[in-house]
N, C-alpha and C. Protein backbone atom coordinates (compact mmCIF):
# COMPACT_ATOMS: atom_id res chain seq x y z
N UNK A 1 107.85 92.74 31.70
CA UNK A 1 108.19 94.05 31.18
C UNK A 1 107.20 95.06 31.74
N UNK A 2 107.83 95.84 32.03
CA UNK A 2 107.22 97.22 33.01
C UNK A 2 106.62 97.97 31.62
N UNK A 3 105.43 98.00 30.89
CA UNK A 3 105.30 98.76 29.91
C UNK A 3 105.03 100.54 30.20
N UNK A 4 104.53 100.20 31.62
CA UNK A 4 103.91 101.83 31.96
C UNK A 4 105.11 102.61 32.08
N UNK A 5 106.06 102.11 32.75
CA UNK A 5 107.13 103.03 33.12
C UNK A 5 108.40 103.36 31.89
N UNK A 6 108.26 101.86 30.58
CA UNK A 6 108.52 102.12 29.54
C UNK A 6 108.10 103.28 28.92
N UNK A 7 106.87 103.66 28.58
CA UNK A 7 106.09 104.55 28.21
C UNK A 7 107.00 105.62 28.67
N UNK A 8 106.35 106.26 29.67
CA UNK A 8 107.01 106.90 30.39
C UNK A 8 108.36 107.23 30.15
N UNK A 9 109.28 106.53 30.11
CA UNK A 9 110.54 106.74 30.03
C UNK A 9 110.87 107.16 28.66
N UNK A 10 110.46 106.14 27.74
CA UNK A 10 110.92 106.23 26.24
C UNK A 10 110.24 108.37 26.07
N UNK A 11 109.41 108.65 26.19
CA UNK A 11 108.58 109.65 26.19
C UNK A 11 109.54 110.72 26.75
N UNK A 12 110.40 110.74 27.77
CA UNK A 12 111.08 111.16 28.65
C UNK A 12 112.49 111.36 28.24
N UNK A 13 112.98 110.16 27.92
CA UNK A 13 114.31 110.30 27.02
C UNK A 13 114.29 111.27 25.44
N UNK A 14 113.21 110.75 25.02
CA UNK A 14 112.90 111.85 23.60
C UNK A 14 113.20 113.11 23.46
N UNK A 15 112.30 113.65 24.90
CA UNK A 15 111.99 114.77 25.05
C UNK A 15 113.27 115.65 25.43
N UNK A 16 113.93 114.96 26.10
CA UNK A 16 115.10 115.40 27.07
C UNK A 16 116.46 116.30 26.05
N UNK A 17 115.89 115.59 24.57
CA UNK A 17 116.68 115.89 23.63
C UNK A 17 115.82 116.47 22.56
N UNK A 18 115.02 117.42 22.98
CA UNK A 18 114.16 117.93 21.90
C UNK A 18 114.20 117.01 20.65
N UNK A 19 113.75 115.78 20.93
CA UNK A 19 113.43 114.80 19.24
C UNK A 19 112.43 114.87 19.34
N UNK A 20 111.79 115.01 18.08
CA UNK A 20 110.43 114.85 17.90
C UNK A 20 110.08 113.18 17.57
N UNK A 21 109.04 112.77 17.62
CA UNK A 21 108.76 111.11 17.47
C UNK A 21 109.53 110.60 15.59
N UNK A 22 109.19 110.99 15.10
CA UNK A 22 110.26 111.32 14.13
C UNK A 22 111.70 110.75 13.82
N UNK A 23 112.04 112.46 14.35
CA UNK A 23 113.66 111.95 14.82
C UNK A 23 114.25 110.94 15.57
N UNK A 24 113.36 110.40 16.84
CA UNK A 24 113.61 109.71 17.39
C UNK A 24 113.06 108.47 16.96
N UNK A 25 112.51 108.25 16.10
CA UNK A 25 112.46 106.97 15.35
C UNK A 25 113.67 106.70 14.74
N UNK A 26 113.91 107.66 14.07
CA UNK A 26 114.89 107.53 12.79
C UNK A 26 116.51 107.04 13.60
N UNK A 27 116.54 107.54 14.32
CA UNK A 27 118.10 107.34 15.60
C UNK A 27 117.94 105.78 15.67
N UNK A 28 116.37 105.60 16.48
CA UNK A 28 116.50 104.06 16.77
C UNK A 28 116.34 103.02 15.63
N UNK A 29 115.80 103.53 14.40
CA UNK A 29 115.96 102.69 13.29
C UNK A 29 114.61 102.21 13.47
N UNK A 30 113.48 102.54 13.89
CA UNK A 30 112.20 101.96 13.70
C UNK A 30 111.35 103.21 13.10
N UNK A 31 109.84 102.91 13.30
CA UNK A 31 108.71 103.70 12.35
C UNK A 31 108.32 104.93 13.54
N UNK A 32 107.84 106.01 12.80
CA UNK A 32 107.62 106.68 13.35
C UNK A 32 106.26 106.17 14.43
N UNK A 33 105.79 105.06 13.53
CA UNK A 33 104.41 105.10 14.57
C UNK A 33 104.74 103.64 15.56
N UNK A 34 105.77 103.74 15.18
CA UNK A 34 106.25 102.51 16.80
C UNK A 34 106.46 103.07 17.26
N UNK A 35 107.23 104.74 17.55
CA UNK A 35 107.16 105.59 18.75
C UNK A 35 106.13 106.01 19.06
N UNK A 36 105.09 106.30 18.34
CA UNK A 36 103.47 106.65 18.72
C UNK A 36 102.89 105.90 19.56
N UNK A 37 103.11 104.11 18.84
CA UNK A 37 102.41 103.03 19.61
C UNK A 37 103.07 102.83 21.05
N UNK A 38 104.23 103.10 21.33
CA UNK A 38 105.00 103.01 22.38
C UNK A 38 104.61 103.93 23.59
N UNK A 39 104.67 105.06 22.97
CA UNK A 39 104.22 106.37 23.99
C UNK A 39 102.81 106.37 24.51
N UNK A 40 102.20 105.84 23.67
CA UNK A 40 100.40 106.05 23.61
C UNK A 40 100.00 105.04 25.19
N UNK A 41 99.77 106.11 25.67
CA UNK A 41 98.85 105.34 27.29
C UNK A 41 97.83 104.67 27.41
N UNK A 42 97.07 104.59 25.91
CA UNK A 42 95.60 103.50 26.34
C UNK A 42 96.67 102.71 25.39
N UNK A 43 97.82 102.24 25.79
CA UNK A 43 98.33 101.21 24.79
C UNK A 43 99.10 99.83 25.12
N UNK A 44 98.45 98.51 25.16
CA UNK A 44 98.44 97.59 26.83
C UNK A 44 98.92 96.64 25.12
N UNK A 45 98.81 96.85 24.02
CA UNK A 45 99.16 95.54 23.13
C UNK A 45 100.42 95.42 23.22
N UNK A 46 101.10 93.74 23.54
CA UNK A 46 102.14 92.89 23.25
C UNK A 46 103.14 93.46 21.99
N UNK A 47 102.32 93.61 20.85
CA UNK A 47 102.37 93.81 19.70
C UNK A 47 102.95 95.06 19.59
N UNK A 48 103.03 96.09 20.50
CA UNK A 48 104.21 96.79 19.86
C UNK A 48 104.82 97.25 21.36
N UNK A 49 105.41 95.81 22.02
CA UNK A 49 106.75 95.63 22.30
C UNK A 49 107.79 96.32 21.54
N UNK A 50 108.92 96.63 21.86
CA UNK A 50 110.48 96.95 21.41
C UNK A 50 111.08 95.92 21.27
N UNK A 51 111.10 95.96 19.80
CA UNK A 51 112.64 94.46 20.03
C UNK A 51 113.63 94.78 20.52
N UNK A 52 114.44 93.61 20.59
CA UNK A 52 115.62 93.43 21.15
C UNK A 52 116.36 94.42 20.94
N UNK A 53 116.53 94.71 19.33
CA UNK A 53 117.56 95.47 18.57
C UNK A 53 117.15 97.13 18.82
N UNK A 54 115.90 97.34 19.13
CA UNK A 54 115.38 98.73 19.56
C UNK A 54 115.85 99.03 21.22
N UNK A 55 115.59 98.03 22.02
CA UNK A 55 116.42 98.34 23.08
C UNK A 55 117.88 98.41 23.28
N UNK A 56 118.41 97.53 22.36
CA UNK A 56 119.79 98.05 22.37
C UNK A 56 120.20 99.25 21.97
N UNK A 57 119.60 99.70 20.64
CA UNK A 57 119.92 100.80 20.21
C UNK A 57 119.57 102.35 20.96
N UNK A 58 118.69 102.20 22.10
CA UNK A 58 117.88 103.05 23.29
C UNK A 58 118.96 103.49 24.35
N UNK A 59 119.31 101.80 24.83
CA UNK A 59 120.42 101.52 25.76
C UNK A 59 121.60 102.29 25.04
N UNK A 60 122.20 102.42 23.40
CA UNK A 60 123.11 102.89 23.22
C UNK A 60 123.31 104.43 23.62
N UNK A 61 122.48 104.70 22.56
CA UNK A 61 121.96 106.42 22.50
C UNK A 61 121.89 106.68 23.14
N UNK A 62 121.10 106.49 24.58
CA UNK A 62 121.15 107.66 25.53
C UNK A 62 121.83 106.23 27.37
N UNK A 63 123.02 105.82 26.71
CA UNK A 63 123.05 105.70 27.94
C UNK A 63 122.66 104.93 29.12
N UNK A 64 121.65 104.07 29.11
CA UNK A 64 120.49 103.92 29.94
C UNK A 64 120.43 101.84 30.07
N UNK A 65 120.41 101.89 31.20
CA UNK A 65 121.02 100.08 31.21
C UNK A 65 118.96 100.04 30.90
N UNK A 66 119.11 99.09 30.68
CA UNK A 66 117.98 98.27 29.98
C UNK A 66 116.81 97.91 31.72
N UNK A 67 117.45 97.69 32.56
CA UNK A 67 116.59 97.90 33.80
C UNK A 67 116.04 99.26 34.02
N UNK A 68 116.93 100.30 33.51
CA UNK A 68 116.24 101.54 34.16
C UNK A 68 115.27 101.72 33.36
N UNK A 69 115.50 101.26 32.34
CA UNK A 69 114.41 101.82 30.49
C UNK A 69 113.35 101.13 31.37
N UNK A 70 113.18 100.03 31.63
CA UNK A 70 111.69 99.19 32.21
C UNK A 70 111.42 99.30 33.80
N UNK A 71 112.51 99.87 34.30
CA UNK A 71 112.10 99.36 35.89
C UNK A 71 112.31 100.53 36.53
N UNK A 72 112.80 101.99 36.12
CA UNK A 72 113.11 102.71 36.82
C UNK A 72 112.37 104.43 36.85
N UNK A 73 111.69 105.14 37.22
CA UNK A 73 111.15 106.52 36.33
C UNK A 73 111.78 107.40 36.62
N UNK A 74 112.83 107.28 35.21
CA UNK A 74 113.59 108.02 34.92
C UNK A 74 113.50 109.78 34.85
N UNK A 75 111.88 110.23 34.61
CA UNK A 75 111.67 111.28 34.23
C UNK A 75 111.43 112.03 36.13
N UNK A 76 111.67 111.23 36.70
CA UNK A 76 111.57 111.76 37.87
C UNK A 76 113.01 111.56 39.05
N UNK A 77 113.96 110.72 38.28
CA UNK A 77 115.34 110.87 38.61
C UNK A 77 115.94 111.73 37.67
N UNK A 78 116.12 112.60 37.19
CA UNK A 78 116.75 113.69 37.00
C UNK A 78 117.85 114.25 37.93
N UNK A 79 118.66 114.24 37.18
CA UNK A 79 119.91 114.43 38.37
C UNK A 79 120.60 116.01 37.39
């Protein structure tokens, strides 16, 4: 798992839709501070991975095959 470009992306998709970490918890059905722990760049722990059910629900919402969420930087393909 590509976490940097996760970062990155999840951060990217949020934004794209004026959500605040918040809102965009609440869409994906997790805590506000699993979007904190997610976004946060000195943040290398296992431990707050995305489950399964958070990537699906990512993949739903905005679209986004599950390779691009980890493998692709999205915030710089902008089309």
């Amino acid at each position: 798992m590509n976490v940097w470009c996760f970062r990155k992306n999840i951060k990217y998709l949020r934004t794209q839709k004026s959500l605040t970490q918040k809102e965009f918890a609440d869409l994906i059905g997790v805590s506000e501070n699993t979007v904190y722990n997610w976004e946060r760049e000195e943040n290398s722990d296992v431990r707050y991975a995305p489950s399964l059910k958070a990537m699906l629900k990512i993949r739903e919402e905005y679209d986004v095959s599950l390779d691009d969420l980890f493998f692709t930087d999205l915030w710089n393909n902008d089309a």
